[in-house]
Protein backbone atom coordinates (compact mmCIF):
# COMPACT_ATOMS: atom_id res chain seq x y z
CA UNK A 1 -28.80 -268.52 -191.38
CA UNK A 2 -29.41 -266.66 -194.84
CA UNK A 3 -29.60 -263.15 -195.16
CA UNK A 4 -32.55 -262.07 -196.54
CA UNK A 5 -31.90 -258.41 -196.39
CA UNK A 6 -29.55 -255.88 -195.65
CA UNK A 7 -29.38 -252.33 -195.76
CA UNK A 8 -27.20 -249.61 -194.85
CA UNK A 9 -27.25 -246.48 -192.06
CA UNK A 10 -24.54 -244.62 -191.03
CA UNK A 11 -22.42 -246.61 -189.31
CA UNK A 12 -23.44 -249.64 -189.78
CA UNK A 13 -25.95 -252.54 -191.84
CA UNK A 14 -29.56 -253.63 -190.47
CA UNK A 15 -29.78 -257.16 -191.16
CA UNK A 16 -32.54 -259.12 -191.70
CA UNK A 17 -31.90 -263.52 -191.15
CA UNK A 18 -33.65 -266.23 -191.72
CA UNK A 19 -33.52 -269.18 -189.43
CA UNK A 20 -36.44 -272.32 -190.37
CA UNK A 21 -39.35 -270.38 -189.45
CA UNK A 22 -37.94 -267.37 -187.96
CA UNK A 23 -36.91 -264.00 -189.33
CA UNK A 24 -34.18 -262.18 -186.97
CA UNK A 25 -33.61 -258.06 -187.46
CA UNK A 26 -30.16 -257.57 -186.36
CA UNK A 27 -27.44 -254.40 -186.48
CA UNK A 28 -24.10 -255.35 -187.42
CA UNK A 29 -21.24 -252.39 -187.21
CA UNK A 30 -19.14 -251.99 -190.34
CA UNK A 31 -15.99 -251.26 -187.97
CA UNK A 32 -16.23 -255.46 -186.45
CA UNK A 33 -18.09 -257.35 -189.68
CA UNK A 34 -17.45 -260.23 -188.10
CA UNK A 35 -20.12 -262.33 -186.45
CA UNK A 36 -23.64 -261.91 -187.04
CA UNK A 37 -24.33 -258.53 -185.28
CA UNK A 38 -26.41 -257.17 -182.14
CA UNK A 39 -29.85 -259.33 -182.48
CA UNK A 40 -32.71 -257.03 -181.46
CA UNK A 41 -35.90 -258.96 -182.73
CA UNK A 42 -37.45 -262.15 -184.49
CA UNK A 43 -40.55 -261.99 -186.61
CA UNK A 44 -42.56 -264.53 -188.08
CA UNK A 45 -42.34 -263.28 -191.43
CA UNK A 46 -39.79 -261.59 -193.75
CA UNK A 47 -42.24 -258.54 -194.68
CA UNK A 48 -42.92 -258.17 -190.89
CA UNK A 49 -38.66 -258.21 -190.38
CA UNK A 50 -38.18 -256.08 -193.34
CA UNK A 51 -40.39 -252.91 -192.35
CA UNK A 52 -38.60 -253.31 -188.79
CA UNK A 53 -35.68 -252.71 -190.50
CA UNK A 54 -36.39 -250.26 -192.94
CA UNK A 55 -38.56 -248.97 -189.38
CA UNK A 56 -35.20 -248.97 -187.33
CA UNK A 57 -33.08 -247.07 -190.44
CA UNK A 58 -35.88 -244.09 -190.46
CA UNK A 59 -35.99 -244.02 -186.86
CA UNK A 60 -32.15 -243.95 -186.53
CA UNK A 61 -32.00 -241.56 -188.74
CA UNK A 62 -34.39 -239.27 -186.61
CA UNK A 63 -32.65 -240.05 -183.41
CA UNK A 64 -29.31 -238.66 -184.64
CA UNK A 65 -31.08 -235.21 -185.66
CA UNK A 66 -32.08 -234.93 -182.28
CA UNK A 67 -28.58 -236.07 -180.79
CA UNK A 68 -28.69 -239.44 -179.62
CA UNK A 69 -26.23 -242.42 -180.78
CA UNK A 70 -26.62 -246.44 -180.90
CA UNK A 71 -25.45 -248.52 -178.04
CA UNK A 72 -26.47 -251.61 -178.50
CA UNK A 73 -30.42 -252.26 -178.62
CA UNK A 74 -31.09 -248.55 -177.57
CA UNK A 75 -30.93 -245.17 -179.03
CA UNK A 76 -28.45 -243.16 -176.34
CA UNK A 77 -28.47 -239.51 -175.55
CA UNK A 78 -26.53 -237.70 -172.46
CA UNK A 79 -29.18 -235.55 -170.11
CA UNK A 80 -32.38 -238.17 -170.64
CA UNK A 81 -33.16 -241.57 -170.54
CA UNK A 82 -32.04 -244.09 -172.96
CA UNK A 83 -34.78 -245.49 -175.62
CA UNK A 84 -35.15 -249.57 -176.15
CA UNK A 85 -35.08 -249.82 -180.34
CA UNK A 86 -37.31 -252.90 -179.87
CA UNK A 87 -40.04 -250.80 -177.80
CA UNK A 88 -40.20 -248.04 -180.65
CA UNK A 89 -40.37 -250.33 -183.49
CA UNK A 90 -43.14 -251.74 -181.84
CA UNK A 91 -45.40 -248.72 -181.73
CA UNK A 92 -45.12 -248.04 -185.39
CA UNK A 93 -44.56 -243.88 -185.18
CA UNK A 94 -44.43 -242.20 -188.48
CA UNK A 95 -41.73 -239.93 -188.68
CA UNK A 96 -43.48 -236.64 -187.51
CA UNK A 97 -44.79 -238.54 -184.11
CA UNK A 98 -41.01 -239.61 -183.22
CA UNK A 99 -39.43 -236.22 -183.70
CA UNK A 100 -42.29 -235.05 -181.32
CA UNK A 101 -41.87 -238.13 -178.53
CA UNK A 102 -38.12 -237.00 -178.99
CA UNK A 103 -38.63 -233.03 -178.59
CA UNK A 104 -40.64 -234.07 -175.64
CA UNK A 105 -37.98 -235.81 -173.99
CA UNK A 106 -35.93 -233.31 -174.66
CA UNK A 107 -38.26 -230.77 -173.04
CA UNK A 108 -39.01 -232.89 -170.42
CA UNK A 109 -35.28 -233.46 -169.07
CA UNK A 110 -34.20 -229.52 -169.94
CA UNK A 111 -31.60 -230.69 -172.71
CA UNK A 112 -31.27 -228.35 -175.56
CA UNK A 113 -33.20 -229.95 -178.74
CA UNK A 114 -31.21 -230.62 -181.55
CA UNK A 115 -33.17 -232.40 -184.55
């Protein structure tokens, strides 16, 4: 596998492999470097792998301004339920429509927003 890109948040680096054909968007903590990570997708193309990553950074970002943490393939917040990373890359939101979904939630499950 080569990595084809790699970027940084918080915690940890969003990696981006390439296997023959297929692209795989991982999340490897900087704590255990070893190994290749927590595999959450495979796309057919680099670009299409790449804006899931750069996707996954922004929404990360987002999630921890409204309180939740990683765990694995889902963003993790006490008081509501837990969101699958792969499912929200996959609707595309821009930043302003995930702080909303989020605020919702938040609204939804009486837990004090924080972002």
């Amino acid at each position: 596998m080569t990595v084809k890109y790699r970027i940084e948040c918080f915690e940890c680096d969003i990696v981006v492999r390439q296997k023959d054909e297929a692209h795989t968007l991982s999340i490897q903590s900087r704590k255990t470097p070893l190994g290749n990570g927590n595999r959450l997708a495979e796309y057919a193309s680099e670009q299409e792998a790449v804006h899931a990553a750069d996707q996954l950074c922004q929404s990360y970002t987002i999630a921890r301004e409204f309180g939740y943490h990683l765990s694995g393939g889902e963003f993790v917040r006490d008081g509501v339920p837990s969101i699958d990373v792969v499912t929200l890359l996959r609707q595309e939101l821009d930043a302003s429509d995930l702080k909303s979904l989020l605020n919702r939630e938040a609204i939804k499950h009486g837990i004090q927003q924080t972002g």
